[in-house]
C-alpha atoms as a PDB file:
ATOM      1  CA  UNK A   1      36.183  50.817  17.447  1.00  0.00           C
ATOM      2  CA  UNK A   2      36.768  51.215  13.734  1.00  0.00           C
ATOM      3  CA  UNK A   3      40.362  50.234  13.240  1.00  0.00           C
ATOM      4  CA  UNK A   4      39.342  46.984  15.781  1.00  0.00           C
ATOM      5  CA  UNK A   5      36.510  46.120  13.308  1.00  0.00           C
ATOM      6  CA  UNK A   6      38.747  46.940  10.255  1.00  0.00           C
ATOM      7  CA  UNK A   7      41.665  44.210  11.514  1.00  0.00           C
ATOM      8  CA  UNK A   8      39.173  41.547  11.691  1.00  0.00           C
ATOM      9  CA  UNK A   9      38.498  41.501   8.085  1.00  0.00           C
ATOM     10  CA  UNK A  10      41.619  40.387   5.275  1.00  0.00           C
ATOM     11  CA  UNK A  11      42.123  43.663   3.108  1.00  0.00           C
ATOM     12  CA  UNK A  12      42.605  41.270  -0.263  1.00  0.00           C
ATOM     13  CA  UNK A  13      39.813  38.506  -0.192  1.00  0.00           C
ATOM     14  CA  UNK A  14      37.800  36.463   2.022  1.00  0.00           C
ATOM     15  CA  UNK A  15      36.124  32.934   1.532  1.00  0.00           C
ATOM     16  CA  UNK A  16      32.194  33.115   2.825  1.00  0.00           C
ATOM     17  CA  UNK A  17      31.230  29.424   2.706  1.00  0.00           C
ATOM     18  CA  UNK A  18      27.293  29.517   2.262  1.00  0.00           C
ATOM     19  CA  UNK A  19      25.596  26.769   4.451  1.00  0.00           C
ATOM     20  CA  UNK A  20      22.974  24.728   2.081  1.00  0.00           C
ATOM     21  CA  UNK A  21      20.397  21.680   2.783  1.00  0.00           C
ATOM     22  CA  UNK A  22      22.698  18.736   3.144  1.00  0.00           C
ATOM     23  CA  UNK A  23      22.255  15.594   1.365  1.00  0.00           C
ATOM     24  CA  UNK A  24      24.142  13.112   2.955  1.00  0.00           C
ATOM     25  CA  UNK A  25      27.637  13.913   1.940  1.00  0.00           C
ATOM     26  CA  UNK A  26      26.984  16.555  -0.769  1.00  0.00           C
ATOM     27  CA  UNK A  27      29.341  19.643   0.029  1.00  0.00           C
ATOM     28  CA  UNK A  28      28.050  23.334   0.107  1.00  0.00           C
ATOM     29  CA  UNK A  29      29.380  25.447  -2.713  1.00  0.00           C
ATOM     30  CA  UNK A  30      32.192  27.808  -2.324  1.00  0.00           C
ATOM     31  CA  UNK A  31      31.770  31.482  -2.891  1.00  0.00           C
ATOM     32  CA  UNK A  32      34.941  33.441  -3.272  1.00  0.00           C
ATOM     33  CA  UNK A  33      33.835  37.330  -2.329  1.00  0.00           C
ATOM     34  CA  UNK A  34      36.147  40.466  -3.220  1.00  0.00           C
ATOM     35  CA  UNK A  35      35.893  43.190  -1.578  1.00  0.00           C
ATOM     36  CA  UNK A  36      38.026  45.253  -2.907  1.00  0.00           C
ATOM     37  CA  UNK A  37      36.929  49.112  -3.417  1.00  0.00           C
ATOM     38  CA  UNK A  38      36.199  47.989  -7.391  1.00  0.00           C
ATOM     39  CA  UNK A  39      33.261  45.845  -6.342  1.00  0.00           C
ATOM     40  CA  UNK A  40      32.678  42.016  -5.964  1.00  0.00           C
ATOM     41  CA  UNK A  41      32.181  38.865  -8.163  1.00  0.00           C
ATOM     42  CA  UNK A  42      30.467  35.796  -7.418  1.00  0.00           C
ATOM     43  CA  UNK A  43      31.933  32.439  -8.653  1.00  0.00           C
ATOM     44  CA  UNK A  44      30.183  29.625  -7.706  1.00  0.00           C
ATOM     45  CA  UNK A  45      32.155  26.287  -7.136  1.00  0.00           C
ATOM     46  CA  UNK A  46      29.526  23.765  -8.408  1.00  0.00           C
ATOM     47  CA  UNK A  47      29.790  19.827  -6.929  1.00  0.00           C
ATOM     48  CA  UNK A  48      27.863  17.199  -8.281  1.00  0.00           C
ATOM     49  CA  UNK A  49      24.366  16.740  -7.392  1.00  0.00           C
ATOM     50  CA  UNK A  50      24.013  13.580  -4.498  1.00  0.00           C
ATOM     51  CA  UNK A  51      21.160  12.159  -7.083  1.00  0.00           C
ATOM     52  CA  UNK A  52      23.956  11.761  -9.612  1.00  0.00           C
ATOM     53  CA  UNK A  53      26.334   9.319  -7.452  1.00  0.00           C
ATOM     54  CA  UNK A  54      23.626   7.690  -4.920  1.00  0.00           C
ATOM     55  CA  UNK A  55      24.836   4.288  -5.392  1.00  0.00           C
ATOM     56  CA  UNK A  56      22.061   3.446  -2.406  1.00  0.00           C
ATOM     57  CA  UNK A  57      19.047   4.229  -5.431  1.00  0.00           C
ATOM     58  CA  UNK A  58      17.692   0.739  -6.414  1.00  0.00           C
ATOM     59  CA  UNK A  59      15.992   0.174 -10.152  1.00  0.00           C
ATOM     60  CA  UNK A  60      14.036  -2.285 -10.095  1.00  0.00           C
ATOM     61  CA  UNK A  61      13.466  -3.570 -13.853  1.00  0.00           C
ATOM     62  CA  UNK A  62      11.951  -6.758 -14.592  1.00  0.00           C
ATOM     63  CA  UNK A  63      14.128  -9.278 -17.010  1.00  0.00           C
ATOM     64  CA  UNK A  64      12.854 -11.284 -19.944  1.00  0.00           C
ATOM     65  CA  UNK A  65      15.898 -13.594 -19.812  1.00  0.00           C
ATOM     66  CA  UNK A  66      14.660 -14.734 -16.271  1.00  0.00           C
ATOM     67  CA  UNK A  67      12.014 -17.056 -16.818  1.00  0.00           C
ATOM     68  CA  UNK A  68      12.015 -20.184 -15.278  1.00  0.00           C
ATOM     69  CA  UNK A  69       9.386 -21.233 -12.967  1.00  0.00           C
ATOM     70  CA  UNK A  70       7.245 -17.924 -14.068  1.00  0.00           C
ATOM     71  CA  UNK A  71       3.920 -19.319 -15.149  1.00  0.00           C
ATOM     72  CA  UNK A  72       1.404 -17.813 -17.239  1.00  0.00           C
ATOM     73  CA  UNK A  73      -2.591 -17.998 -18.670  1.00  0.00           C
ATOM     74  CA  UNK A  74      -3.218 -16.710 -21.783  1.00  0.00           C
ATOM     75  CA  UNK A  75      -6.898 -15.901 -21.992  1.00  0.00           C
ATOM     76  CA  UNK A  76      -8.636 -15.864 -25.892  1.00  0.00           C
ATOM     77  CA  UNK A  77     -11.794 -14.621 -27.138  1.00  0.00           C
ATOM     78  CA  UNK A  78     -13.311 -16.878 -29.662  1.00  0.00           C
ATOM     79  CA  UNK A  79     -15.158 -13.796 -31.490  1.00  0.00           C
ATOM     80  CA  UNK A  80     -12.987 -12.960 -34.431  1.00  0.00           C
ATOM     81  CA  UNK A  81     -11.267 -15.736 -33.977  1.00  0.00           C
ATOM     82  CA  UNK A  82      -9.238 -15.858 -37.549  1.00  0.00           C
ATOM     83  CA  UNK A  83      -7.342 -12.630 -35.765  1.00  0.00           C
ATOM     84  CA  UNK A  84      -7.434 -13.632 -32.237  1.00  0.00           C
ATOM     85  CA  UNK A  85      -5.650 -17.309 -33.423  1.00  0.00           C
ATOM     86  CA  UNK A  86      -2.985 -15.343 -35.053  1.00  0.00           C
ATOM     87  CA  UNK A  87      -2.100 -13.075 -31.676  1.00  0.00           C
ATOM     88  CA  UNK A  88      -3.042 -16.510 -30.058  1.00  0.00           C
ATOM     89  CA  UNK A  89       0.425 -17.689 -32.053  1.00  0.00           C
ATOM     90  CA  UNK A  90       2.192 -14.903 -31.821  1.00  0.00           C
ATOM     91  CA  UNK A  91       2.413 -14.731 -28.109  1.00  0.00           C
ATOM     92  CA  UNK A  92       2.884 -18.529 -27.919  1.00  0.00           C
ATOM     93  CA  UNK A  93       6.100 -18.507 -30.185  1.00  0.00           C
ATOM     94  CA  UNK A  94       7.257 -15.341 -27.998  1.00  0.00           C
ATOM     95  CA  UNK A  95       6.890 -17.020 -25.011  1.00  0.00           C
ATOM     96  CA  UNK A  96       9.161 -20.181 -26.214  1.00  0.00           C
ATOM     97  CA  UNK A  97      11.589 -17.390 -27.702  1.00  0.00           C
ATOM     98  CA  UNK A  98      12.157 -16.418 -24.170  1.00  0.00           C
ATOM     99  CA  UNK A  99      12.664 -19.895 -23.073  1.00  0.00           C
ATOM    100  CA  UNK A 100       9.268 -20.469 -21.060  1.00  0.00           C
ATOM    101  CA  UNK A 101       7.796 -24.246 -21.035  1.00  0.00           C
ATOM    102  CA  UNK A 102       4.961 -25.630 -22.312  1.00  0.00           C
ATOM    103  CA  UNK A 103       3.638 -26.898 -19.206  1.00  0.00           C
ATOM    104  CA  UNK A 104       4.089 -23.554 -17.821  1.00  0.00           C
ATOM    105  CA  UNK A 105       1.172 -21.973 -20.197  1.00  0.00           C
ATOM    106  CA  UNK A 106      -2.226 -22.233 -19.824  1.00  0.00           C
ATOM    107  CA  UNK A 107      -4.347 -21.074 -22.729  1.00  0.00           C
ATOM    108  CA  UNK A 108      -8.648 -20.249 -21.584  1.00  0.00           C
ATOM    109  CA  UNK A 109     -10.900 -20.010 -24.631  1.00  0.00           C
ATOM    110  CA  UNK A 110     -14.462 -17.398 -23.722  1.00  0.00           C
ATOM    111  CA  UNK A 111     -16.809 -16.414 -26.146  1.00  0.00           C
ATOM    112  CA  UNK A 112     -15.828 -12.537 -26.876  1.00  0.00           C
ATOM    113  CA  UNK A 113     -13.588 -10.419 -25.288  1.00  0.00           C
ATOM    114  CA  UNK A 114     -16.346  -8.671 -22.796  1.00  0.00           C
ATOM    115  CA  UNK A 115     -15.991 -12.107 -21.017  1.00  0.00           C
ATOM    116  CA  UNK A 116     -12.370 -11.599 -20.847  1.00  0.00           C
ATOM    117  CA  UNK A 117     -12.172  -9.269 -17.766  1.00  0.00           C
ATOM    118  CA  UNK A 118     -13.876 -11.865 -15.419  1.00  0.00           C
ATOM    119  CA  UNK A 119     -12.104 -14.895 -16.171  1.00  0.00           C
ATOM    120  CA  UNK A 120      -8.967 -12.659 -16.194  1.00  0.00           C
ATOM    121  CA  UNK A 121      -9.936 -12.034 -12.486  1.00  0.00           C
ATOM    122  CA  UNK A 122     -10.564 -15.557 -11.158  1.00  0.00           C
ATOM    123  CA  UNK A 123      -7.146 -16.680 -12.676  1.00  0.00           C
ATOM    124  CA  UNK A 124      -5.170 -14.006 -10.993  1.00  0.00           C
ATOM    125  CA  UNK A 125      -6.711 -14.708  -7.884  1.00  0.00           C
ATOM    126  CA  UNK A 126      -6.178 -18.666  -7.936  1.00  0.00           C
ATOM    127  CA  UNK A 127      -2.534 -17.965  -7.197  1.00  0.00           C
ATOM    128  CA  UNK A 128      -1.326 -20.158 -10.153  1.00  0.00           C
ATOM    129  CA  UNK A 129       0.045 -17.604 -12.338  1.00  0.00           C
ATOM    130  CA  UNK A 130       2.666 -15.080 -12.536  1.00  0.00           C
ATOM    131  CA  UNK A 131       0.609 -13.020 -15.360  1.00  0.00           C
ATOM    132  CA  UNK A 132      -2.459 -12.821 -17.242  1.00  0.00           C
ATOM    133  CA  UNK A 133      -2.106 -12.420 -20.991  1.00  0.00           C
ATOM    134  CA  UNK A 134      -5.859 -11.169 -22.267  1.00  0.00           C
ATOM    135  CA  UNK A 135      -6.204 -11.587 -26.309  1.00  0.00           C
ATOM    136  CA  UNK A 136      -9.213 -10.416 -28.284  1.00  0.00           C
ATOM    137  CA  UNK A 137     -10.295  -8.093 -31.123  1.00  0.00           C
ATOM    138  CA  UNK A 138     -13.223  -5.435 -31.289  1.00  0.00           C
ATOM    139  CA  UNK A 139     -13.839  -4.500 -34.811  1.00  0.00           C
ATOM    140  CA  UNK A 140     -16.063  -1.419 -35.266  1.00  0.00           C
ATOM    141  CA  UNK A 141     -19.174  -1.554 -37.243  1.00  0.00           C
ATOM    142  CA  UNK A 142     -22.415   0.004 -37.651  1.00  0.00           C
ATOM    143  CA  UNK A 143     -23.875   0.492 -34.160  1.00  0.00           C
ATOM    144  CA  UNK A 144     -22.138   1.683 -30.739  1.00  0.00           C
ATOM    145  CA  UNK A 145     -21.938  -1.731 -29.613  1.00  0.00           C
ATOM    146  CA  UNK A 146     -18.562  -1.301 -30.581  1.00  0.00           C
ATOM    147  CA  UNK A 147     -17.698   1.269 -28.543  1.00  0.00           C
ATOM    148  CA  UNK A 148     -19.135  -0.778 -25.453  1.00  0.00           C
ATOM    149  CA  UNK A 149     -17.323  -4.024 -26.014  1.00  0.00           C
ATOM    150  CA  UNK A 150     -14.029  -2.043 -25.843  1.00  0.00           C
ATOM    151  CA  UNK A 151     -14.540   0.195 -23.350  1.00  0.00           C
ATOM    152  CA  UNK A 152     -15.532  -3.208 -21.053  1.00  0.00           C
ATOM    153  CA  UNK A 153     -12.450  -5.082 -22.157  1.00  0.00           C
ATOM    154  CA  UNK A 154     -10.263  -2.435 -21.122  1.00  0.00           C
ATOM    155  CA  UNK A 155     -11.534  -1.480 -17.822  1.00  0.00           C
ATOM    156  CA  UNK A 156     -12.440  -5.719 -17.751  1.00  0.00           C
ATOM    157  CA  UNK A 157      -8.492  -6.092 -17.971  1.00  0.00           C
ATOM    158  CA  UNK A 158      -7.170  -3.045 -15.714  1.00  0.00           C
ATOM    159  CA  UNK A 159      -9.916  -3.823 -12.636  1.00  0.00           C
ATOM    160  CA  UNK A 160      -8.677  -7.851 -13.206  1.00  0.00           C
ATOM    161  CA  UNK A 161      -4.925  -6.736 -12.274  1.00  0.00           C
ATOM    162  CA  UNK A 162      -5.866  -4.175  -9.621  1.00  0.00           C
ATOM    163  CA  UNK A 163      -8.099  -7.021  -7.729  1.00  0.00           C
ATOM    164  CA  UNK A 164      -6.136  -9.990  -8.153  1.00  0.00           C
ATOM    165  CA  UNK A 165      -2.912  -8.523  -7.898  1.00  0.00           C
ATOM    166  CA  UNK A 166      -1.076 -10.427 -10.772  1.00  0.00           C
ATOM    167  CA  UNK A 167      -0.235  -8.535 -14.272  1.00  0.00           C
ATOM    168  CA  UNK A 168      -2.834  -8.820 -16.437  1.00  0.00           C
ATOM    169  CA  UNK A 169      -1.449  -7.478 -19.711  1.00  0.00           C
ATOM    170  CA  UNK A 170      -3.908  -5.811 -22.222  1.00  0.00           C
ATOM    171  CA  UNK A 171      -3.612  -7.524 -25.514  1.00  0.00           C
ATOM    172  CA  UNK A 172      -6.793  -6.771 -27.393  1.00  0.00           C
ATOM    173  CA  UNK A 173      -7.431  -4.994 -30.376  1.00  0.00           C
ATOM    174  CA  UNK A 174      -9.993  -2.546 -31.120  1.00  0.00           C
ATOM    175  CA  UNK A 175      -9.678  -1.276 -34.885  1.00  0.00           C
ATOM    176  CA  UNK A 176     -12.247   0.343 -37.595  1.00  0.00           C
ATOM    177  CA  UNK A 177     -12.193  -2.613 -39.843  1.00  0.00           C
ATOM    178  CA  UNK A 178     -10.526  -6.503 -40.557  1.00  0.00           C
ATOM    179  CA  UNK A 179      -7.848  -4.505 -42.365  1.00  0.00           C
ATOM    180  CA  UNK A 180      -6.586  -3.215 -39.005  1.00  0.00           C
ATOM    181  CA  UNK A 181      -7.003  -5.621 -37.610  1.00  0.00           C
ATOM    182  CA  UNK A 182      -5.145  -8.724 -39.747  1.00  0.00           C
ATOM    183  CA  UNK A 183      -1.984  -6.108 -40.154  1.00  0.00           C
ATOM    184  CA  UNK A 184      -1.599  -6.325 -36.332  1.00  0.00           C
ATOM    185  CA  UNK A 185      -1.843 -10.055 -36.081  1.00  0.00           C
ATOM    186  CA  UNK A 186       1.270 -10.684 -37.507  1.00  0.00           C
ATOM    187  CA  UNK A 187       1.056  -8.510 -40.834  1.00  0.00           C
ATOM    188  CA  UNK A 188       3.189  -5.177 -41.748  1.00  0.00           C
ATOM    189  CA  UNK A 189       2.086  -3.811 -38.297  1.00  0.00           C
ATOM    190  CA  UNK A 190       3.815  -6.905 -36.590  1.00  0.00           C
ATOM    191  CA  UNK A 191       2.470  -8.936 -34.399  1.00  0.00           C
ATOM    192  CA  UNK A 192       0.621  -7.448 -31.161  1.00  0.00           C
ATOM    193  CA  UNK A 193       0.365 -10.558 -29.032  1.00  0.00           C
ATOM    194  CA  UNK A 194       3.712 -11.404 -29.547  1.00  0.00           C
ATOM    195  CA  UNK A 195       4.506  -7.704 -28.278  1.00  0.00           C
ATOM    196  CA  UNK A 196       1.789  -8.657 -25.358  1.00  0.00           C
ATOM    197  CA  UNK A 197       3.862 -12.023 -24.459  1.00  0.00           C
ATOM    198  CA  UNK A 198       6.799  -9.478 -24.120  1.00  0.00           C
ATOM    199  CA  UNK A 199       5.286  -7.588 -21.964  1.00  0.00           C
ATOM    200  CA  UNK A 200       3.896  -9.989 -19.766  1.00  0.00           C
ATOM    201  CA  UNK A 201       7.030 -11.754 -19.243  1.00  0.00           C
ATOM    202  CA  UNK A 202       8.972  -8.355 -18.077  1.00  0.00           C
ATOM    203  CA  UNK A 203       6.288  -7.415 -15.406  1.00  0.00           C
ATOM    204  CA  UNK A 204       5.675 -11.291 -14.181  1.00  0.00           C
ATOM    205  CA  UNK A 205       9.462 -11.171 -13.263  1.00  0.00           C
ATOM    206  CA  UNK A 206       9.254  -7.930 -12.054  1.00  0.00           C
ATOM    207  CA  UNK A 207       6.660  -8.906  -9.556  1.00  0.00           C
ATOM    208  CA  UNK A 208       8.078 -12.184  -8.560  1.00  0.00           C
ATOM    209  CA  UNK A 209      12.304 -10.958  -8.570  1.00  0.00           C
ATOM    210  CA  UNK A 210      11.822  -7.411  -7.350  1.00  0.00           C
ATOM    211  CA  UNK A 211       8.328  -6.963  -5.774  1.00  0.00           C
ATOM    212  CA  UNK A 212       7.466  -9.948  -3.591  1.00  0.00           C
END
């Protein structure tokens, strides 16, 4: 019986080829195995990984070169409204940057940026727009009202996207003083409705080119 086991195996090397978890045409590694009386090494043959090479992955990315047809509302709070004009124009020149008519913008004045949430809300679910730009700015000051107002313009925003199901990009500001505030409506801080407008453009054509 031994010297019939012993001719079944080569007295040099042998190739053991481990089985793995396929992934569609990813090949199992190849283990060369000596066993010779000195011992055995293990050299793994690596391939690269399927994830690498899937040409079947999709990414879906939304343009801001694509913008015709893509319609937008810009909604403004009055309050603070030497701040919230300057976003106001930031966005606006943004949005002809990027090639999007006039008649393709609609801009909805409310009184402070608690309002902004609701309105937000009924223009997403008119069907009319692509995205929902929401400007406004919460300065702090002596009371927690403060801390109220922004807290309700940001969930306001968020619950007016999640129930309407158009982008409704967050664009207000809530700083400690006017300081903040006038840097980041177009001085050293840049311009954060004009960043907004950005935004808004990339995720209305990523609904309306990728995710209808």
């Amino acid at each position: 019986m031994a010297a019939a086991s012993s001719s079944l195996v080569p007295q040099n090397k042998c190739f053991i080829a481990l089985r793995h978890l396929q992934h569609r045409s990813h090949a199992a590694p190849i283990i060369p195995y000596d066993s010779s009386p000195t011992g055995f090494s293990m050299k793994t043959d690596y391939r690269p990984s399927p994830f690498a090479q899937a040409a079947a992955v999709r990414h879906l990315v939304g343009s801001v070169t694509r913008t015709q047809g893509l319609r937008f509302s810009i909604v403004v709070s009055r309050f603070n409204e030497i701040v919230t004009k300057q976003l106001l124009e930031g966005a606006l020149t943004t949005f002809n940057t990027y090639s999007v008519q006039e008649e393709d913008i609609d801009v909805v004045w409310v009184p402070g940026s608690f309002e902004i949430g609701v309105v937000a809300t009924r223009l997403g679910k008119s069907g009319r727009y692509h995205a929902i730009l929401c400007i406004g700015a919460v300065i702090r000051g002596d009371t927690t009202h403060y801390d109220a107002v922004a807290n309700s313009a940001a969930s306001g925003v968020l619950s007016a996207g999640l129930n309407s199901g158009v982008p409704c990009i967050f664009g207000v500001l809530t700083c400690d003083n006017m300081e903040q505030a006038l840097n980041r409506a177009g001085g050293k801080s840049g311009n954060k409705g004009a960043e907004a407008a950005l935004i808004a453009i990339e995720m209305a054509s990523l609904f309306e080119h990728n995710l209808k």
